[in-house]
PDB file of N, CA and C in Angstrom:
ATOM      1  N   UNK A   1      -4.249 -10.773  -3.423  1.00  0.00           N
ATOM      2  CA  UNK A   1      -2.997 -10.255  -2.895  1.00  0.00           C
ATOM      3  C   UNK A   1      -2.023 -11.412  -2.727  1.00  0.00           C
ATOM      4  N   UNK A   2      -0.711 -11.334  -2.444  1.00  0.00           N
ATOM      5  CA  UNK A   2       0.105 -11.817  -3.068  1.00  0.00           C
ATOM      6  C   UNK A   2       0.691 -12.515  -1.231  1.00  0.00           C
ATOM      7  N   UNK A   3      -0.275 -13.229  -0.617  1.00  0.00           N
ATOM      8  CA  UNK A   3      -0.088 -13.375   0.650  1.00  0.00           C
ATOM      9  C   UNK A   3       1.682 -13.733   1.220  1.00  0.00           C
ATOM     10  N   UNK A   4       2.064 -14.847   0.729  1.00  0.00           N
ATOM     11  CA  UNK A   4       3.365 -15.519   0.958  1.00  0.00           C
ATOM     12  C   UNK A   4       4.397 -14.315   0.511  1.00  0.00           C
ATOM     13  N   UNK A   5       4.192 -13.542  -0.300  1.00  0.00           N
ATOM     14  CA  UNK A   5       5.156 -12.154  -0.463  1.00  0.00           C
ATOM     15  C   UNK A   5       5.263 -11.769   0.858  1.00  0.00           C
ATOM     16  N   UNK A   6       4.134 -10.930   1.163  1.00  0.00           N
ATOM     17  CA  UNK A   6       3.969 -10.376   2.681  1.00  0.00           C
ATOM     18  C   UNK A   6       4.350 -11.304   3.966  1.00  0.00           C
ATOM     19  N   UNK A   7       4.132 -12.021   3.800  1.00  0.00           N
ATOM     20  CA  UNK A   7       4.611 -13.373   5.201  1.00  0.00           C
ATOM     21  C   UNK A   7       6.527 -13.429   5.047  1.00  0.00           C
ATOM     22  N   UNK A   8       6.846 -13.639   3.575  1.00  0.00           N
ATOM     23  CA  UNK A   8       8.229 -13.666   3.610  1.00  0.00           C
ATOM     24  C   UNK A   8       8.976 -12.170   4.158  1.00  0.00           C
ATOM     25  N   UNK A   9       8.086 -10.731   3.652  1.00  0.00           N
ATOM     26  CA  UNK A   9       8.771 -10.038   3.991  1.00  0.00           C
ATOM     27  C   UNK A   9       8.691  -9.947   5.912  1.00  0.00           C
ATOM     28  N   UNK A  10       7.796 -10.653   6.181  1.00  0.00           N
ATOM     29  CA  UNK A  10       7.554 -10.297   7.822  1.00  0.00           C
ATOM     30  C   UNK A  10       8.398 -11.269   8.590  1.00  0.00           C
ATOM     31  N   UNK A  11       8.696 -12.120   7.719  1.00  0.00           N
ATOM     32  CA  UNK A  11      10.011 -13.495   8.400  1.00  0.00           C
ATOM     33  C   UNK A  11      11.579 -12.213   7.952  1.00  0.00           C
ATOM     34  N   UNK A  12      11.790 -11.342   7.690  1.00  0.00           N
ATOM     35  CA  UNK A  12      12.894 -10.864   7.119  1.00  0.00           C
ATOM     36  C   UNK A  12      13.198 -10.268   8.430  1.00  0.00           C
ATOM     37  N   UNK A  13      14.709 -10.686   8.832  1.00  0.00           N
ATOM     38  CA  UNK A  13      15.143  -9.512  10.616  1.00  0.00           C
ATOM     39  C   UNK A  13      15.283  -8.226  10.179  1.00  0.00           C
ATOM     40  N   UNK A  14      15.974  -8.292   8.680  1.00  0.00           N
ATOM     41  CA  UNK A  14      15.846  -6.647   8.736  1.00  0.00           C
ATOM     42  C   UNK A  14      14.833  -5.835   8.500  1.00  0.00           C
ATOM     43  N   UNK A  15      14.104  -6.645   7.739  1.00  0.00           N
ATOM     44  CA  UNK A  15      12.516  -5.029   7.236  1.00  0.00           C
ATOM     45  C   UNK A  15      12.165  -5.139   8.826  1.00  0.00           C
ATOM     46  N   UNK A  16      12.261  -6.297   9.840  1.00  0.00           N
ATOM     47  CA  UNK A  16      11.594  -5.939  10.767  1.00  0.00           C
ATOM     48  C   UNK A  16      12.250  -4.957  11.967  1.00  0.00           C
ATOM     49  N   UNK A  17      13.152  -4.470  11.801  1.00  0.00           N
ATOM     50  CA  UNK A  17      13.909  -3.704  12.403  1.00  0.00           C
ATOM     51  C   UNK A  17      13.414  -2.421  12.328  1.00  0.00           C
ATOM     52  N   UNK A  18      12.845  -2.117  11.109  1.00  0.00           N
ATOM     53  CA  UNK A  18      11.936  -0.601  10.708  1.00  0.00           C
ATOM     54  C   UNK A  18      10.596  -0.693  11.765  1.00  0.00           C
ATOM     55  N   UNK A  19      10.320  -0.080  12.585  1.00  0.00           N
ATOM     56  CA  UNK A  19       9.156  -0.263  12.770  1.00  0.00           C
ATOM     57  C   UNK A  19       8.362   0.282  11.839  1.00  0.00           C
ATOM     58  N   UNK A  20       8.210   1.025  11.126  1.00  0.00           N
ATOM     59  CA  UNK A  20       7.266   1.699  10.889  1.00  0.00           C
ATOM     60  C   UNK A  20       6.681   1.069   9.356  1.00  0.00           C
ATOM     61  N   UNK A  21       7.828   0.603   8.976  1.00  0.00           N
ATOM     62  CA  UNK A  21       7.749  -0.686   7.622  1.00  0.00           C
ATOM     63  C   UNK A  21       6.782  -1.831   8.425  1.00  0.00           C
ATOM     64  N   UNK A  22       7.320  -2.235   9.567  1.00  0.00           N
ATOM     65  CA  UNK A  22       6.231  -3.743   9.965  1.00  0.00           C
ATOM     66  C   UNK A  22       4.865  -3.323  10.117  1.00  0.00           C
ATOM     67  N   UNK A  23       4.712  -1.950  11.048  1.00  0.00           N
ATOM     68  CA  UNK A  23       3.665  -1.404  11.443  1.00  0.00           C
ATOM     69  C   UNK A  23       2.616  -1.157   9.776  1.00  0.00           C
ATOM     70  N   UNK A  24       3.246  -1.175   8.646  1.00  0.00           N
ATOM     71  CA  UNK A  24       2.452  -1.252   7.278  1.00  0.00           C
ATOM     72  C   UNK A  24       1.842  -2.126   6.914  1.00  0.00           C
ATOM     73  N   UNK A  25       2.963  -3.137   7.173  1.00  0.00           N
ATOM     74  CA  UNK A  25       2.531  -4.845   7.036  1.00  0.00           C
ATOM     75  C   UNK A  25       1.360  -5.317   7.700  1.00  0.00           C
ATOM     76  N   UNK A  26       1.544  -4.663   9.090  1.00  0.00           N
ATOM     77  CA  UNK A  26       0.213  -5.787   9.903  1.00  0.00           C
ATOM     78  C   UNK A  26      -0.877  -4.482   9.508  1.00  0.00           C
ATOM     79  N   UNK A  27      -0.524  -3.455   8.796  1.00  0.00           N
ATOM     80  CA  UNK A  27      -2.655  -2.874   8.894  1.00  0.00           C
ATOM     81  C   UNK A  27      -2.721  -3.693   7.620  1.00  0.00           C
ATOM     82  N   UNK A  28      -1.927  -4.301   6.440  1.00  0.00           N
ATOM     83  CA  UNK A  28      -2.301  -4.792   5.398  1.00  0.00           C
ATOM     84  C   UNK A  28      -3.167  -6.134   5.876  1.00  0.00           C
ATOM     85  N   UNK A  29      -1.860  -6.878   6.616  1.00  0.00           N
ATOM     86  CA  UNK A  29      -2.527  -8.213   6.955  1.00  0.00           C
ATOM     87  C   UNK A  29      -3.909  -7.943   7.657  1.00  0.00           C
ATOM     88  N   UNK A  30      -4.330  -7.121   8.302  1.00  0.00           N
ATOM     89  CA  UNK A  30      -5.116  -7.072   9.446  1.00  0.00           C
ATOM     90  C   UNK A  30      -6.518  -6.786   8.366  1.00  0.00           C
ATOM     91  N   UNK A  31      -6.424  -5.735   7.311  1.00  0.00           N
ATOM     92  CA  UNK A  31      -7.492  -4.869   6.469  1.00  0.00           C
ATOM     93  C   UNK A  31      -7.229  -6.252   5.805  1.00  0.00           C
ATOM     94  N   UNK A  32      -6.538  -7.550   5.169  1.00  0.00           N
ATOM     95  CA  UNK A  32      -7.199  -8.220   4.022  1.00  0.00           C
ATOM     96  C   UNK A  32      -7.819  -9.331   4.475  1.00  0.00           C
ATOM     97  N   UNK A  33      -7.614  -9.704   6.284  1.00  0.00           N
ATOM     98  CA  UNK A  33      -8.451 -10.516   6.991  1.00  0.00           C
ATOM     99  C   UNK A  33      -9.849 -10.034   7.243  1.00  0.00           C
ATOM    100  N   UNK A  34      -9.761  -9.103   7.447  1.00  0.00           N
ATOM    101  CA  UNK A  34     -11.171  -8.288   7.682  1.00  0.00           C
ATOM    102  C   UNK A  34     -12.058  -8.420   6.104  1.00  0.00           C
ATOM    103  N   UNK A  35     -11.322  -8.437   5.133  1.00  0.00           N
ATOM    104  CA  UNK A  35     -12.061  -8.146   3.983  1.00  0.00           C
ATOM    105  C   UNK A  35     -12.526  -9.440   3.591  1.00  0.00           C
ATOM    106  N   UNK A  36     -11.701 -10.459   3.986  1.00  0.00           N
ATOM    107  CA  UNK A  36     -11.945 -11.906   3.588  1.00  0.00           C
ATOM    108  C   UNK A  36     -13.029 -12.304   4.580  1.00  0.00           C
ATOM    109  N   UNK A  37     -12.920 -12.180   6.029  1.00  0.00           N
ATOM    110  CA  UNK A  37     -13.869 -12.582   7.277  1.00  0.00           C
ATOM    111  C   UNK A  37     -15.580 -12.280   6.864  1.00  0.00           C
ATOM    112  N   UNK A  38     -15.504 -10.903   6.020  1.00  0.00           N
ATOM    113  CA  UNK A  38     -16.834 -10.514   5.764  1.00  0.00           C
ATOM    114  C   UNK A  38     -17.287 -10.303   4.407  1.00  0.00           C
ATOM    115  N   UNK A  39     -19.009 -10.656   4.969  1.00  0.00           N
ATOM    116  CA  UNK A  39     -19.764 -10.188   3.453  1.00  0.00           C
ATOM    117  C   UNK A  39     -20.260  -8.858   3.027  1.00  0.00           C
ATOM    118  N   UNK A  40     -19.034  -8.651   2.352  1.00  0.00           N
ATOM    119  CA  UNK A  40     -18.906  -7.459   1.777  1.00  0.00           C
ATOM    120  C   UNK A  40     -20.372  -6.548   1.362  1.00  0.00           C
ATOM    121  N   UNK A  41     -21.527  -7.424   0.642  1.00  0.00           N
ATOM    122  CA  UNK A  41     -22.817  -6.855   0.293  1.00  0.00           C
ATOM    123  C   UNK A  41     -23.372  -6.736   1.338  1.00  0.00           C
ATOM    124  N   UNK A  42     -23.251  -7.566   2.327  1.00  0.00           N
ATOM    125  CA  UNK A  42     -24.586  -6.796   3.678  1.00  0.00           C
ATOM    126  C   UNK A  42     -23.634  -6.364   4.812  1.00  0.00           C
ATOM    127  N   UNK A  43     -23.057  -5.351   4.554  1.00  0.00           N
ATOM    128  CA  UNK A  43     -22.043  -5.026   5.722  1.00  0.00           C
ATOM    129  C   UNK A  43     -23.300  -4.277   6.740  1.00  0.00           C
ATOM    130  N   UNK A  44     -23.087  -4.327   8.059  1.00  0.00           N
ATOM    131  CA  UNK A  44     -23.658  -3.299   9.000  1.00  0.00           C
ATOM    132  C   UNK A  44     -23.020  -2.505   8.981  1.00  0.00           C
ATOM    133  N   UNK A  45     -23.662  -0.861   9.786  1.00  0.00           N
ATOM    134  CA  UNK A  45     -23.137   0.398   9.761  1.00  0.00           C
ATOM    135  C   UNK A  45     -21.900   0.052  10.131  1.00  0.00           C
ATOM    136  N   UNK A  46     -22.105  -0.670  11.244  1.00  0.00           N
ATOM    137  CA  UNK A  46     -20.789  -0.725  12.098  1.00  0.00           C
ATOM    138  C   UNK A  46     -19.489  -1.594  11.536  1.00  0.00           C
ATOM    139  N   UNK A  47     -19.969  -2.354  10.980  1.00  0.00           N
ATOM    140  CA  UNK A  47     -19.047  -2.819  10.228  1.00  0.00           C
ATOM    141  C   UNK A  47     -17.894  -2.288   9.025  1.00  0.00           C
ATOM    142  N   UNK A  48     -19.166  -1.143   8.424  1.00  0.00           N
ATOM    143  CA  UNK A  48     -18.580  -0.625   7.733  1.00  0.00           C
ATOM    144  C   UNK A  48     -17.598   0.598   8.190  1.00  0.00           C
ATOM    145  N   UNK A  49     -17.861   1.436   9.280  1.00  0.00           N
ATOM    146  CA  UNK A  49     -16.845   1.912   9.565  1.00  0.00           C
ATOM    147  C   UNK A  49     -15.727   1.689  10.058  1.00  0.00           C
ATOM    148  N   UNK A  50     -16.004   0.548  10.870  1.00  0.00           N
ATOM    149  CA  UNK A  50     -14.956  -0.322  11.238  1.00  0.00           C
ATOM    150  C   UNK A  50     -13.612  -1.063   9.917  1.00  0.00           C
ATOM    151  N   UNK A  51     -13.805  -1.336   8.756  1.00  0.00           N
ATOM    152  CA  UNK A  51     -13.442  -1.614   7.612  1.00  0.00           C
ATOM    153  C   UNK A  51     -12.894  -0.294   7.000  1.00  0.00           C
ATOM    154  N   UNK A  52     -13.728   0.804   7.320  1.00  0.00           N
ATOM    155  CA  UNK A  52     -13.360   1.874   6.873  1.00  0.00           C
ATOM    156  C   UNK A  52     -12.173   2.049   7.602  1.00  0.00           C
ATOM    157  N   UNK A  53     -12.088   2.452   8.647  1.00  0.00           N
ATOM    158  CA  UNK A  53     -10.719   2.880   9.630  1.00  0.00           C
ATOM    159  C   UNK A  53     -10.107   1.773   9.081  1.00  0.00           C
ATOM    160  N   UNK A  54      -9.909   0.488   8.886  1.00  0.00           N
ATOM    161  CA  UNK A  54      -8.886  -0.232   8.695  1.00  0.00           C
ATOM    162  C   UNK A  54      -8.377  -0.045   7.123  1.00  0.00           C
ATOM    163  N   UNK A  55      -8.894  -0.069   6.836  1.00  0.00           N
ATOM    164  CA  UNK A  55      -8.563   0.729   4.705  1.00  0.00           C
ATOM    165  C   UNK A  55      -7.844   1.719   5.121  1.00  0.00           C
ATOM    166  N   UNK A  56      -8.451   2.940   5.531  1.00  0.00           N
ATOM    167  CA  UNK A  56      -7.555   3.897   5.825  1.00  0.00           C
ATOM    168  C   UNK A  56      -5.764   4.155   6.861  1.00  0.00           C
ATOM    169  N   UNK A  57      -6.295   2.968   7.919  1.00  0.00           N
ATOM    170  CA  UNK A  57      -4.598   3.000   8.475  1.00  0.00           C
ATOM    171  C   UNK A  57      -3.876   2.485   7.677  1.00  0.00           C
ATOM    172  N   UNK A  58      -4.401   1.418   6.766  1.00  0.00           N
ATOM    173  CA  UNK A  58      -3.475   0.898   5.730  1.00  0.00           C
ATOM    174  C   UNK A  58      -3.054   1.915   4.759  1.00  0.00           C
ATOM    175  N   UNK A  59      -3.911   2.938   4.380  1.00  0.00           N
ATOM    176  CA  UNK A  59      -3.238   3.083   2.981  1.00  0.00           C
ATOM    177  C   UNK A  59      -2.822   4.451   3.404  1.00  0.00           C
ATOM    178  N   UNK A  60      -3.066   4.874   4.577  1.00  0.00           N
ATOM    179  CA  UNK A  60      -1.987   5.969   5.476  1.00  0.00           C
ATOM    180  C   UNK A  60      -0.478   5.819   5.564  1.00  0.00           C
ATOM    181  N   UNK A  61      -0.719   4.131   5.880  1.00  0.00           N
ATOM    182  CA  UNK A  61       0.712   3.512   6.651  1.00  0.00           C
ATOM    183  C   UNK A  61       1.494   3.431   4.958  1.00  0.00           C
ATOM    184  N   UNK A  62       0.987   2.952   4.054  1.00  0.00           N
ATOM    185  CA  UNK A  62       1.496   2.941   2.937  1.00  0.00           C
ATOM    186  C   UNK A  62       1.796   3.702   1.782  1.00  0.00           C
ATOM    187  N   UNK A  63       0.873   5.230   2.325  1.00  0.00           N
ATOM    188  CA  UNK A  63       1.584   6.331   1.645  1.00  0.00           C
ATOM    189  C   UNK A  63       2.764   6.960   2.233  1.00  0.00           C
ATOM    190  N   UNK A  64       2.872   7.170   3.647  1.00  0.00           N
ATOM    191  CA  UNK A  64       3.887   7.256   4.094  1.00  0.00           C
ATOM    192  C   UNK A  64       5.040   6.731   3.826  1.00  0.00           C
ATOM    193  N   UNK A  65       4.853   5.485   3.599  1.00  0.00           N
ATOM    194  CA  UNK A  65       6.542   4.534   3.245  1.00  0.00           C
ATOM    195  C   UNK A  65       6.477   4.842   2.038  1.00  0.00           C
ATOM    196  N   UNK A  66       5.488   4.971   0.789  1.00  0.00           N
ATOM    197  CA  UNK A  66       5.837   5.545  -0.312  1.00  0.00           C
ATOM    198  C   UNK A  66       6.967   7.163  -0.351  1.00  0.00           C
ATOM    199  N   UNK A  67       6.165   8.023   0.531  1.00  0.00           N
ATOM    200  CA  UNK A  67       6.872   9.530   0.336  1.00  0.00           C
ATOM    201  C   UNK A  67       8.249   9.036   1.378  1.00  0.00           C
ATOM    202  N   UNK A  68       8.666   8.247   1.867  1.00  0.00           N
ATOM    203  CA  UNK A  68      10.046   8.053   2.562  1.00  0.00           C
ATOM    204  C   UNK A  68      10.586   7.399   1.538  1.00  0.00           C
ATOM    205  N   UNK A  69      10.004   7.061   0.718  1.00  0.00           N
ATOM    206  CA  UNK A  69      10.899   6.273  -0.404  1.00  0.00           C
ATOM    207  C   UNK A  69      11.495   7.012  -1.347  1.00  0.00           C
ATOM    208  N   UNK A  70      10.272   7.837  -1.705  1.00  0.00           N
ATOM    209  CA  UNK A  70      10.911   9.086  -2.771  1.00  0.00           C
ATOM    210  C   UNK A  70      11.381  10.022  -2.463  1.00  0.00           C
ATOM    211  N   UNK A  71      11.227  10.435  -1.065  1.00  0.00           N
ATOM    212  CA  UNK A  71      12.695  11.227  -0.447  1.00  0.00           C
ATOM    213  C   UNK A  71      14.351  10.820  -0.405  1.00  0.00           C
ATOM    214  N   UNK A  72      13.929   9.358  -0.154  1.00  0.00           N
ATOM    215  CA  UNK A  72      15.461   8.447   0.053  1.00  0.00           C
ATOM    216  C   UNK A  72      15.895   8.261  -1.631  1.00  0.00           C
ATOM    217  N   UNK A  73      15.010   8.187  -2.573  1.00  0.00           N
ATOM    218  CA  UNK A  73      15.236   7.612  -3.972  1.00  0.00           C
ATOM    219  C   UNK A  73      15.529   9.345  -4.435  1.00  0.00           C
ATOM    220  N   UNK A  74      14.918  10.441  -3.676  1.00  0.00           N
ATOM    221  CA  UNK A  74      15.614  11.736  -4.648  1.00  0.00           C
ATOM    222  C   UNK A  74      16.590  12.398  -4.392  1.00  0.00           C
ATOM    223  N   UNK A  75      17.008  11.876  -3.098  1.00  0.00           N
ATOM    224  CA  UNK A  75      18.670  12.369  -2.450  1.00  0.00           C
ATOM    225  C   UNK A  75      19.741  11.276  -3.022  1.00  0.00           C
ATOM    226  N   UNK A  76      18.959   9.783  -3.309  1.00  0.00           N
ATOM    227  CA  UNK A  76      19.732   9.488  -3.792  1.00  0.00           C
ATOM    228  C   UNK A  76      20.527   8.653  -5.119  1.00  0.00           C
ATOM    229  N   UNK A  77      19.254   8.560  -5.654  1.00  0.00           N
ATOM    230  CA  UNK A  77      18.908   8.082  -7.020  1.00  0.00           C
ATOM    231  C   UNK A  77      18.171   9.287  -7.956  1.00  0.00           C
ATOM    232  N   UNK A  78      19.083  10.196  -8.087  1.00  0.00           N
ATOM    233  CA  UNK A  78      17.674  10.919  -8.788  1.00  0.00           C
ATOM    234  C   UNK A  78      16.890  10.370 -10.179  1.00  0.00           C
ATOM    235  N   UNK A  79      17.786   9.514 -10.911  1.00  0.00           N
ATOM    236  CA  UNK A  79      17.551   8.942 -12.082  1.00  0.00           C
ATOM    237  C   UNK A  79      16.231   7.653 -12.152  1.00  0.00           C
ATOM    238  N   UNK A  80      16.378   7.257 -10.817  1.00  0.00           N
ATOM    239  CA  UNK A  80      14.929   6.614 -10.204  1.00  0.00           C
ATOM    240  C   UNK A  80      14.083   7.280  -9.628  1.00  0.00           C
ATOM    241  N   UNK A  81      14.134   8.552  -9.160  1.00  0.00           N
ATOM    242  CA  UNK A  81      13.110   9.525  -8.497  1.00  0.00           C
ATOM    243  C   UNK A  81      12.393   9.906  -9.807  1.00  0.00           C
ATOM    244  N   UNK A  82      12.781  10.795 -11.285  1.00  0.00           N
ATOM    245  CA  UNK A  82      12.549  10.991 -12.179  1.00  0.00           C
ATOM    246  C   UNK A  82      11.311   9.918 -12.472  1.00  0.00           C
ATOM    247  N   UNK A  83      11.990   8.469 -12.799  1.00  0.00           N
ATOM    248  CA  UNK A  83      10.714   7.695 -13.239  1.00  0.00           C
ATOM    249  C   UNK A  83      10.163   7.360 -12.600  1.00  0.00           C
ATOM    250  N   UNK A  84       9.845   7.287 -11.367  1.00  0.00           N
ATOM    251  CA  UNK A  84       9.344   7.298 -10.268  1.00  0.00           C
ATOM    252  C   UNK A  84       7.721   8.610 -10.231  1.00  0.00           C
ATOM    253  N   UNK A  85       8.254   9.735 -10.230  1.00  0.00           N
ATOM    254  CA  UNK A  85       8.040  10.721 -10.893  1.00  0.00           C
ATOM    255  C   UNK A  85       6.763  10.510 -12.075  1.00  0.00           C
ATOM    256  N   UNK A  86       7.292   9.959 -12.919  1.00  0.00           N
ATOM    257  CA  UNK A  86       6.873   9.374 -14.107  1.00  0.00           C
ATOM    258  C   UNK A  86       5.305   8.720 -13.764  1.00  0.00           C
ATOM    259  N   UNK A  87       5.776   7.605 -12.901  1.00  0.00           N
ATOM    260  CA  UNK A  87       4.735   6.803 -12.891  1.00  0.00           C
ATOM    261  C   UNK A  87       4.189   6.899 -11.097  1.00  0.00           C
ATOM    262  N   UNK A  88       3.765   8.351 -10.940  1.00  0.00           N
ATOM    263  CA  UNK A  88       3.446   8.409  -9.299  1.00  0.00           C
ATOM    264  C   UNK A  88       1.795   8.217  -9.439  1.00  0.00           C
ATOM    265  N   UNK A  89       1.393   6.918  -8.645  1.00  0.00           N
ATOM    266  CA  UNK A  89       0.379   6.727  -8.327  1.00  0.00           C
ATOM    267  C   UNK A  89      -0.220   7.610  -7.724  1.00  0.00           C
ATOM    268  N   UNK A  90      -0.121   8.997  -7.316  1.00  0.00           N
ATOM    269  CA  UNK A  90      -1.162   9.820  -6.676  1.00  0.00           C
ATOM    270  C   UNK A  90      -1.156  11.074  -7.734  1.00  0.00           C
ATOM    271  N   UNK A  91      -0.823  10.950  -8.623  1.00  0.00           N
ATOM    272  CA  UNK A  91      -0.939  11.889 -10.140  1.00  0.00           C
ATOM    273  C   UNK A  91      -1.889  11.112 -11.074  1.00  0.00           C
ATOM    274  N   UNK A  92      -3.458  11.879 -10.954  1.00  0.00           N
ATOM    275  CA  UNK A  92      -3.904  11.123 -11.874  1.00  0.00           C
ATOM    276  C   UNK A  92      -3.863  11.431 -13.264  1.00  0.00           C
ATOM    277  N   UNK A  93      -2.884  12.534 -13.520  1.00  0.00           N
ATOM    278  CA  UNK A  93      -2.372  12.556 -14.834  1.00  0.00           C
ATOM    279  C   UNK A  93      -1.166  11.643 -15.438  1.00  0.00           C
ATOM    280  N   UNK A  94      -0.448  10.945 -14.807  1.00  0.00           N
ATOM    281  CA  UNK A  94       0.317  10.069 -15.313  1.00  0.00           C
ATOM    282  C   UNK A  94       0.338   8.969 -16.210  1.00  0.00           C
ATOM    283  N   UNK A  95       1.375   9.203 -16.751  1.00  0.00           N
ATOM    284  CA  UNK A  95       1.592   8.427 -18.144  1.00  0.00           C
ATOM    285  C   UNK A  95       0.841   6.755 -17.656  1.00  0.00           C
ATOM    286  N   UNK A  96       1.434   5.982 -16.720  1.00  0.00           N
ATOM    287  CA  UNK A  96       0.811   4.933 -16.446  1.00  0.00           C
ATOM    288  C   UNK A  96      -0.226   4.681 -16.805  1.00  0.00           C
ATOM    289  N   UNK A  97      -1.023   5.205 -15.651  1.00  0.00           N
ATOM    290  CA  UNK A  97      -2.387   5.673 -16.150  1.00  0.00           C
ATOM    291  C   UNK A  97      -3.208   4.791 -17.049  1.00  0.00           C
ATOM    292  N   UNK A  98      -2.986   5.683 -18.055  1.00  0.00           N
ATOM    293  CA  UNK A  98      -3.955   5.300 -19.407  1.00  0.00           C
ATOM    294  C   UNK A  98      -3.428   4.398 -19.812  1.00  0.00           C
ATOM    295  N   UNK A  99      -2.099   3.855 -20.170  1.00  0.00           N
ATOM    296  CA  UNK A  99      -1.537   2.302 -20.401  1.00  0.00           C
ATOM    297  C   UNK A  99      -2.700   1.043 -19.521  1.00  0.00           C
ATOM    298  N   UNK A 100      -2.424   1.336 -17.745  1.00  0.00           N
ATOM    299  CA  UNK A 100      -3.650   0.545 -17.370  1.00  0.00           C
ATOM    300  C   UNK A 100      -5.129   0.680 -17.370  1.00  0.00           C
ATOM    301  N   UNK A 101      -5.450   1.821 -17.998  1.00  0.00           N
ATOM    302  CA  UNK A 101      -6.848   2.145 -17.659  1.00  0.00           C
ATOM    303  C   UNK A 101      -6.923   1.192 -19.312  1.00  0.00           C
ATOM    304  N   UNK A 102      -6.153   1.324 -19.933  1.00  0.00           N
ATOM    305  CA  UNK A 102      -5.998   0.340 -21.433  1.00  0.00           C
ATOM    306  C   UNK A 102      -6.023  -1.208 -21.184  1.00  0.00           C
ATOM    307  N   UNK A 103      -5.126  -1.690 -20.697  1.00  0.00           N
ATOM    308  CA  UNK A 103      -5.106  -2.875 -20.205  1.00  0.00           C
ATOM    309  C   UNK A 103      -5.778  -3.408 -19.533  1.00  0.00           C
ATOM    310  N   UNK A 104      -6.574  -2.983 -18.375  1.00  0.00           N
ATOM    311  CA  UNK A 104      -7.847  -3.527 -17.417  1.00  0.00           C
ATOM    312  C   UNK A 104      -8.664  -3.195 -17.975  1.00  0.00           C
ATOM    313  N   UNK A 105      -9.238  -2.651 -18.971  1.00  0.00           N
ATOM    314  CA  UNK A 105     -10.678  -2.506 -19.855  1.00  0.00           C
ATOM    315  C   UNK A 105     -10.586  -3.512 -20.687  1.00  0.00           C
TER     316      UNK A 105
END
């Protein structure tokens, strides 16, 4: 992950003005410390659910700012909602798709 991306956007006054944008940021930071802190092959039960809930507030917190995006991008870009559209990561029929399922094989 692309750490210094995420640190610059968390030094920014305005993304931090969103709460609900920062509140994305720290389950990211928080779920890729956790993932780094531990060994992934011998996790305990507890560990693992614990990892579990943190995967999940993250990618809760980050579908959410996705569907606020494509609400804000279809009131007001529709020409970016469209490809947007195009390439929606929760369609696993999308064109994308098979381009990367091409490229990472």
């Amino acid at each position: 992950m692309r750490r210094g991306f995420l640190v610059n956007l968390l030094q920014n006054q305005n993304l931090l003005e969103h709460q609900t944008f920062t509140e994305t940021l720290m389950s990211i930071f928080h779920m890729t410390e956790e993932l780094a802190a531990r060994n992934l092959v011998n996790l305990s039960q507890e560990d693992k659910s614990h990892t579990k809930k943190d995967l999940e507030r993250a990618y809760n917190h980050l579908t959410h700012q996705w569907l606020s995006y494509m609400y804000y991008t279809r009131e007001h870009y529709p020409y970016f909602f469209l490809f947007a559209m195009q390439t929606n990561p929760f369609d696993e029929n999308a064109a994308w798709l098979d381009k990367w399922y091409e490229t990472a094989v």
